[in-house]
Structure formats: structure tokens, C-alpha cells
PDB file of N, CA and C in Angstrom:
ATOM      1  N   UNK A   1     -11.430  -3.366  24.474  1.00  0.00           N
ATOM      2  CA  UNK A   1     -10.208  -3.246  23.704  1.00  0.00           C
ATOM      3  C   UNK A   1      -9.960  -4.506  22.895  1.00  0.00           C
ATOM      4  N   UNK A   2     -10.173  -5.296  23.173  1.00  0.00           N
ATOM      5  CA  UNK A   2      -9.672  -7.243  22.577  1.00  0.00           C
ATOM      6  C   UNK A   2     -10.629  -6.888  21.558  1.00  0.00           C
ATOM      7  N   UNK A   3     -11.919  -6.246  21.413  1.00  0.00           N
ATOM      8  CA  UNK A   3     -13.206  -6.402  20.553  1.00  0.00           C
ATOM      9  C   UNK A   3     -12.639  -5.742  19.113  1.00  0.00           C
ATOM     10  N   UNK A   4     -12.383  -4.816  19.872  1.00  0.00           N
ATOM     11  CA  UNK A   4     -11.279  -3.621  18.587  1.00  0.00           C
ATOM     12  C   UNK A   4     -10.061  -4.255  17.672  1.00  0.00           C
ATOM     13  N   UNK A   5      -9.274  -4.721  18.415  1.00  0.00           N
ATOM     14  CA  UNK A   5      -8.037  -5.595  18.116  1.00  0.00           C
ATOM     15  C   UNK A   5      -8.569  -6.629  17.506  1.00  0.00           C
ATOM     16  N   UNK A   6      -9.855  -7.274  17.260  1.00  0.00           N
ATOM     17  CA  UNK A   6      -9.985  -8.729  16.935  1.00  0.00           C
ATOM     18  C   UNK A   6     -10.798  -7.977  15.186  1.00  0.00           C
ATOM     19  N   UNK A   7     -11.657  -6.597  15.801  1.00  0.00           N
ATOM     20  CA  UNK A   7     -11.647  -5.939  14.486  1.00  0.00           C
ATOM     21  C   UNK A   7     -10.836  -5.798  13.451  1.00  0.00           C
ATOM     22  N   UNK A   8      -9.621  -4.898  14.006  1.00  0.00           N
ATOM     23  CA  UNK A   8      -8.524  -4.480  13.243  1.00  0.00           C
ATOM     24  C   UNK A   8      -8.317  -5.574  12.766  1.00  0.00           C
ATOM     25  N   UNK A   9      -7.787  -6.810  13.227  1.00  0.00           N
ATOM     26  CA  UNK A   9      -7.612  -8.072  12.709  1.00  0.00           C
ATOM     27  C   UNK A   9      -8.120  -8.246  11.322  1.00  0.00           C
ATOM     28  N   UNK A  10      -9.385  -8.324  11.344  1.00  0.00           N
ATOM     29  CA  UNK A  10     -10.221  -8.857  10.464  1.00  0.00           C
ATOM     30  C   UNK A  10      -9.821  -8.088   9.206  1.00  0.00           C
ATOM     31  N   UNK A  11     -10.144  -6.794   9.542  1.00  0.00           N
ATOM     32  CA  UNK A  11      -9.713  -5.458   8.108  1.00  0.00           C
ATOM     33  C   UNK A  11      -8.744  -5.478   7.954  1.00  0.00           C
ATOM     34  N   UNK A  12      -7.077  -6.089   8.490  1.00  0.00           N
ATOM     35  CA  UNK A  12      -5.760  -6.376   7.754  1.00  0.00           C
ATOM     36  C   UNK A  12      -5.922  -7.610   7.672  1.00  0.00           C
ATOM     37  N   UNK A  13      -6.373  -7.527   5.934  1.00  0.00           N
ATOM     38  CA  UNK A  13      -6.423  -9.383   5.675  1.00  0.00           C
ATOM     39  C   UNK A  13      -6.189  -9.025   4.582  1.00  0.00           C
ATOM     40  N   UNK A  14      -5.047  -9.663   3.822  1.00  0.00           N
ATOM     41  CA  UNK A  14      -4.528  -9.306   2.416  1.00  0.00           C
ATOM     42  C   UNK A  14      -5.501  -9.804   1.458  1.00  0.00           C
ATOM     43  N   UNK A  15      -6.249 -10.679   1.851  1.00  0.00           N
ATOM     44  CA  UNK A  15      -7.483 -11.331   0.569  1.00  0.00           C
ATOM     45  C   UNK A  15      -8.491 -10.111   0.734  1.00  0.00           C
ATOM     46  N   UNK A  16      -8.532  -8.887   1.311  1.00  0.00           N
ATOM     47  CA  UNK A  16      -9.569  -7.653   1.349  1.00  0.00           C
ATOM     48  C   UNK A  16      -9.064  -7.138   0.096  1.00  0.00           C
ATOM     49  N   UNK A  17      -9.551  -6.508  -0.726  1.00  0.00           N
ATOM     50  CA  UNK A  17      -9.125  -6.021  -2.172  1.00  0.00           C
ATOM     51  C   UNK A  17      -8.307  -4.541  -1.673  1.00  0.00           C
ATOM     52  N   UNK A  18      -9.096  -3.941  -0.287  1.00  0.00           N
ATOM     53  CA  UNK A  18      -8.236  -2.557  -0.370  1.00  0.00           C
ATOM     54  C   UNK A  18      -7.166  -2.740   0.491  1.00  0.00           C
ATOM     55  N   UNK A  19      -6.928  -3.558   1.328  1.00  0.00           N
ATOM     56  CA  UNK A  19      -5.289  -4.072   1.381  1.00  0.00           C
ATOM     57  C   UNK A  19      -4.103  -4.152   0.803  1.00  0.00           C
ATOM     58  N   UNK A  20      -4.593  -5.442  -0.068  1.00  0.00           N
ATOM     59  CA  UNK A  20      -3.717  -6.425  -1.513  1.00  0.00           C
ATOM     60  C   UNK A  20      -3.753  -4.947  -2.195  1.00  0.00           C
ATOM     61  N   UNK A  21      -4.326  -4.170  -2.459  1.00  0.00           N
ATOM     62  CA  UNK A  21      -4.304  -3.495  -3.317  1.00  0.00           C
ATOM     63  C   UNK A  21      -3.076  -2.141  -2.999  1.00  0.00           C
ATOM     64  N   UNK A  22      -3.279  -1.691  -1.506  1.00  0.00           N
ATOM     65  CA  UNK A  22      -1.960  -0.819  -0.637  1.00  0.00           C
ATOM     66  C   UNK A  22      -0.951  -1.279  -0.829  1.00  0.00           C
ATOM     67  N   UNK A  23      -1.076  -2.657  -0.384  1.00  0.00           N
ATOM     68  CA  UNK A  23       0.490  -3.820  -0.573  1.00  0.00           C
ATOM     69  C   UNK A  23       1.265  -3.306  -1.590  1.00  0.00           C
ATOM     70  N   UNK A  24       0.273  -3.580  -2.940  1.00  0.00           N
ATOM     71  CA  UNK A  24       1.215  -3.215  -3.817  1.00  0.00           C
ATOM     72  C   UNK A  24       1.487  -2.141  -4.401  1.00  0.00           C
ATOM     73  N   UNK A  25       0.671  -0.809  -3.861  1.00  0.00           N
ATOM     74  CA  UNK A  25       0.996   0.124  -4.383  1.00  0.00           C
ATOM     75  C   UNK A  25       2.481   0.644  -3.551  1.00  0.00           C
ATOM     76  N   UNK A  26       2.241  -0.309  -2.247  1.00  0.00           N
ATOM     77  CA  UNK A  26       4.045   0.277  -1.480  1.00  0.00           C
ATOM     78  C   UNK A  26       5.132  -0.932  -1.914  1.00  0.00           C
ATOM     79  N   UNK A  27       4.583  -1.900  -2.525  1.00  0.00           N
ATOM     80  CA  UNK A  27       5.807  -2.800  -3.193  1.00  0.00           C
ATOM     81  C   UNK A  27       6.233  -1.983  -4.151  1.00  0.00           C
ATOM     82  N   UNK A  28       5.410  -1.326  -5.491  1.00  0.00           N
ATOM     83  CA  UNK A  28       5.572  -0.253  -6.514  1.00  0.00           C
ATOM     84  C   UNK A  28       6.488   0.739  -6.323  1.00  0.00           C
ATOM     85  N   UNK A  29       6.335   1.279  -4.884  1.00  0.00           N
ATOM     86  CA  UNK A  29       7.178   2.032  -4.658  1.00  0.00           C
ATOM     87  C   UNK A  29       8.649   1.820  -4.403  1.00  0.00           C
ATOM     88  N   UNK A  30       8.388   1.101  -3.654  1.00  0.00           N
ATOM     89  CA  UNK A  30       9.691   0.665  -2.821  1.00  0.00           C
ATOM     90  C   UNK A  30      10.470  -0.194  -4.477  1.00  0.00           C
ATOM     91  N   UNK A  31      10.139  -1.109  -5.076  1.00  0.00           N
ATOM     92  CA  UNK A  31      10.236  -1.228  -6.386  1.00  0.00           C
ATOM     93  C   UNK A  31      11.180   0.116  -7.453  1.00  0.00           C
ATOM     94  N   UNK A  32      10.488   1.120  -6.863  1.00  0.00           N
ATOM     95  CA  UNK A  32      10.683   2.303  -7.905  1.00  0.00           C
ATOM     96  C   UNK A  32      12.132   2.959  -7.688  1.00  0.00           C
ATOM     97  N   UNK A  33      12.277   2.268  -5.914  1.00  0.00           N
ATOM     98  CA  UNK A  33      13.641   3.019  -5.488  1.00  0.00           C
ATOM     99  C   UNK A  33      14.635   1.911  -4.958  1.00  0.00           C
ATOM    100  N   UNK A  34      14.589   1.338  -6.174  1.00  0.00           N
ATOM    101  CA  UNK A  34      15.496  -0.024  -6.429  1.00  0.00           C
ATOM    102  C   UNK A  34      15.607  -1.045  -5.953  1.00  0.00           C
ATOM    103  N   UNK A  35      14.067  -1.788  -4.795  1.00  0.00           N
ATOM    104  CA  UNK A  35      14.235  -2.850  -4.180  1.00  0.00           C
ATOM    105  C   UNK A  35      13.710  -4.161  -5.235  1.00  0.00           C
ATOM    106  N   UNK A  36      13.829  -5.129  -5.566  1.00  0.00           N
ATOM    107  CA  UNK A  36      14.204  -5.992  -5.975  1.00  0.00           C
ATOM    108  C   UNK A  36      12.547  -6.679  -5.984  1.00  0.00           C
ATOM    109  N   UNK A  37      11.567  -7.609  -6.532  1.00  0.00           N
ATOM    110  CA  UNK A  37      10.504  -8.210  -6.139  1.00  0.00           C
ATOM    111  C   UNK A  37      10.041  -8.338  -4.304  1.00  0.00           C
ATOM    112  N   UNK A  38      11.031  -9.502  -4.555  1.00  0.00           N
ATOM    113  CA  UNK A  38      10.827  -9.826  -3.070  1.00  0.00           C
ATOM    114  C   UNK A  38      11.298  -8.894  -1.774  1.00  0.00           C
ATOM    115  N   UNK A  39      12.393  -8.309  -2.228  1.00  0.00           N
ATOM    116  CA  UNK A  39      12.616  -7.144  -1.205  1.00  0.00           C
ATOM    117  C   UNK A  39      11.362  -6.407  -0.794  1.00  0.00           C
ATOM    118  N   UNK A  40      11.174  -5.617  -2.039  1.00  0.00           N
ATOM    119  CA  UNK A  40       9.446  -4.825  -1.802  1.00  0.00           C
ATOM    120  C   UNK A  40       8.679  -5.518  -1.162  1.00  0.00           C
ATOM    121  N   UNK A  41       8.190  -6.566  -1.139  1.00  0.00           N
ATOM    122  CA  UNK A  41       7.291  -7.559  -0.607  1.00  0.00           C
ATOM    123  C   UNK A  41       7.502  -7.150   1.235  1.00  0.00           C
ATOM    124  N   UNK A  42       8.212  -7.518   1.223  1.00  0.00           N
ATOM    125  CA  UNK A  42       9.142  -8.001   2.546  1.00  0.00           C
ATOM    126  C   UNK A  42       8.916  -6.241   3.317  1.00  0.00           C
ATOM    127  N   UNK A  43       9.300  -5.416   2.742  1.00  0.00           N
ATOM    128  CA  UNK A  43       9.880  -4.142   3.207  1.00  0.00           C
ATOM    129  C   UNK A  43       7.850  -3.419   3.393  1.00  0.00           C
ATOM    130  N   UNK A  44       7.144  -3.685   2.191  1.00  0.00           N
ATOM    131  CA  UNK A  44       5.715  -3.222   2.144  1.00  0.00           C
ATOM    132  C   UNK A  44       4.693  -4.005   3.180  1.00  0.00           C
ATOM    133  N   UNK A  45       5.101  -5.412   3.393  1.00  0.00           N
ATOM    134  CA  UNK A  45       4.769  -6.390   4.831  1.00  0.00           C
ATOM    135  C   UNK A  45       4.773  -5.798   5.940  1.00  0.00           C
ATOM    136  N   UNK A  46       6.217  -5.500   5.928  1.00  0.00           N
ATOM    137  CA  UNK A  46       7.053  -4.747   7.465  1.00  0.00           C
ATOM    138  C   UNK A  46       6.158  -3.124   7.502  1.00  0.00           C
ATOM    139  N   UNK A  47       5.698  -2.360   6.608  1.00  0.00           N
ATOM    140  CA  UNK A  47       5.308  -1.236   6.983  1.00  0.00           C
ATOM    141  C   UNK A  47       4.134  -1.548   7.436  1.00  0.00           C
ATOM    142  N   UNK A  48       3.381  -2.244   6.525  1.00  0.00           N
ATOM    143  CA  UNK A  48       2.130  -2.143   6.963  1.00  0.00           C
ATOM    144  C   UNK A  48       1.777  -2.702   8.596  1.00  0.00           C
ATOM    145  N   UNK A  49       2.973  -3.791   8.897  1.00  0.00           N
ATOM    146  CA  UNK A  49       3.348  -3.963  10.489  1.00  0.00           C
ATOM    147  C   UNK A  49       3.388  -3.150  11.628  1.00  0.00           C
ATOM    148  N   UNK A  50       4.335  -2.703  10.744  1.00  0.00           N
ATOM    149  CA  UNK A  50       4.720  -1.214  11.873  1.00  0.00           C
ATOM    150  C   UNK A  50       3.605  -0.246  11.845  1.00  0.00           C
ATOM    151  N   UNK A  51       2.498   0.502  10.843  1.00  0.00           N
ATOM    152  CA  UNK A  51       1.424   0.802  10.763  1.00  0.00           C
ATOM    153  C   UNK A  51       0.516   0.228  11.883  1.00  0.00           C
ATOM    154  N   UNK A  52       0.339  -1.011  11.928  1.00  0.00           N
ATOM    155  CA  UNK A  52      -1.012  -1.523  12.380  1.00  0.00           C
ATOM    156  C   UNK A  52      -0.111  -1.625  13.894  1.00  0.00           C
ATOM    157  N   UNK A  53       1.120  -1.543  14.630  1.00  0.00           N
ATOM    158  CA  UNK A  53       1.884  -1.654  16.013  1.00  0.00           C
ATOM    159  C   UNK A  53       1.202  -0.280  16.225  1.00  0.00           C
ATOM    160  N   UNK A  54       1.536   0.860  15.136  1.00  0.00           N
ATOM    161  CA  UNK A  54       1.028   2.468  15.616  1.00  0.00           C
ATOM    162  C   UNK A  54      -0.129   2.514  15.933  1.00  0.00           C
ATOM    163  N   UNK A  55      -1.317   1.902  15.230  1.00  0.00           N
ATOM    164  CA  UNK A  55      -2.443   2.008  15.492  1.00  0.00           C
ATOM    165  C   UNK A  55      -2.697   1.533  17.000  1.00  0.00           C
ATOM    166  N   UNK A  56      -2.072   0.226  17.306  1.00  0.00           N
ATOM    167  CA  UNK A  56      -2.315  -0.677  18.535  1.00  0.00           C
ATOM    168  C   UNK A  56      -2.280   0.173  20.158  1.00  0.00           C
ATOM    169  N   UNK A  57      -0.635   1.041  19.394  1.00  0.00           N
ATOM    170  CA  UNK A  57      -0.329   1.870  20.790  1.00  0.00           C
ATOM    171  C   UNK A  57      -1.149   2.982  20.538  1.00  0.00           C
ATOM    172  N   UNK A  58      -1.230   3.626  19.965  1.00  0.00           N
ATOM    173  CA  UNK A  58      -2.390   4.528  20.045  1.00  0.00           C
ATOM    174  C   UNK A  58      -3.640   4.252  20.945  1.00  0.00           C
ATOM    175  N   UNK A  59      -3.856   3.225  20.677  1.00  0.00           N
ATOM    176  CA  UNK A  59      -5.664   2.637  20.993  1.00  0.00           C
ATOM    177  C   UNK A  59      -4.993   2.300  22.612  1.00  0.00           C
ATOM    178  N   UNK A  60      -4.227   1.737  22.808  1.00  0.00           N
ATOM    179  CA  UNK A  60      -3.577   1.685  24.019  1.00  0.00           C
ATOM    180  C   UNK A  60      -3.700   3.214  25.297  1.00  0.00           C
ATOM    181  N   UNK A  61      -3.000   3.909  24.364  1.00  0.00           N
ATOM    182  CA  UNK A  61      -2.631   5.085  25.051  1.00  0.00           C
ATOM    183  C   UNK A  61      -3.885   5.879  25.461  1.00  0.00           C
ATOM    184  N   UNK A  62      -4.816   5.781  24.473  1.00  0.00           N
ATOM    185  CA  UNK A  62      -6.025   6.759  24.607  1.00  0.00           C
ATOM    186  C   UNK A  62      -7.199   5.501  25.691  1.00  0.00           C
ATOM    187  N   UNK A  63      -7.311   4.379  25.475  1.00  0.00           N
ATOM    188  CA  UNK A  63      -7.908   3.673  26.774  1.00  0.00           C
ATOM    189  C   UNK A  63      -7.205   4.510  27.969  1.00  0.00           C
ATOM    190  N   UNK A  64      -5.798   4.302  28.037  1.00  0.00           N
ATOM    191  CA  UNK A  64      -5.278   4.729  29.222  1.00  0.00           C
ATOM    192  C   UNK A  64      -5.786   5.679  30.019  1.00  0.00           C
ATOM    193  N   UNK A  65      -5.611   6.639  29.124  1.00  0.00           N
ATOM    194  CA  UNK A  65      -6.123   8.537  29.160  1.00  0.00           C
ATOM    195  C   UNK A  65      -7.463   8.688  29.505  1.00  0.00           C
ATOM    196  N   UNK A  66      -8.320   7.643  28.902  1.00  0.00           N
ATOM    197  CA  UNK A  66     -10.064   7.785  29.013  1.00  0.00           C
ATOM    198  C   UNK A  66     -10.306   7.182  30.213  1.00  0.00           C
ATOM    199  N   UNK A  67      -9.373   5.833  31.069  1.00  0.00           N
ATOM    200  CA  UNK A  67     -10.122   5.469  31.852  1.00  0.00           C
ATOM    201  C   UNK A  67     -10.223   6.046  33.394  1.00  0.00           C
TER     202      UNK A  67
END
């Protein structure tokens, strides 16, 4: 599990082009429905957070189940 997690790590790295590149297509958005530069920033940060927490418990839950 740590091997996985140290993976995931690696592939959420905003200098990856298809990251930086999500980032801002959910700053764009969030942008579109009146958040401010830095708001978007902040709010497209926090998802992709909460994204990669879902992934974590997931991977969690299914070790659980498998072992």
C-alpha cells in the first residue's frame, strides 16, 4: 500500500503537463461561475485534494476487503 501512495504521489505533481493542465481547466470553470483568479486556484487545489483523499480511501477499503 505505501508503494501505491508514494506512486500516486509522484503522478499528482503540478509540473506533470496532464495535471497543470486539469488545474486549469477546473480554475476555467470555477472562473466561469464567478470565482475570482485566486479563488479558482484555491477551490481547483481543494478538489483535486478531495479527489486524490477519494482515491486514498478507496485503496484503503478494497486492501481491507482483499485481505
Amino acid at each position: 500500500m505505501v508503494a501505491a501512495h508514494e506512486a500516486l504521489i509522484a503522478d499528482v505533481n503540478p509540473a506533470r503537463l496532464v495535471v497543470s493542465t486539469r488545474l486549469a481547466g477546473m480554475e476555467r470553470t470555477f472562473m466561469t461561475r464567478g470565482m475570482d483568479a485566486a479563488s479558482a486556484h484555491g477551490a481547483a487545489v481543494r478538489a483535486m485534494a478531495g479527489a486524490w483523499s477519494a482515491v486514498r480511501r478507496s485503496s484503503s477499503r478494497s486492501t481491507r476487503v482483499s485481505s
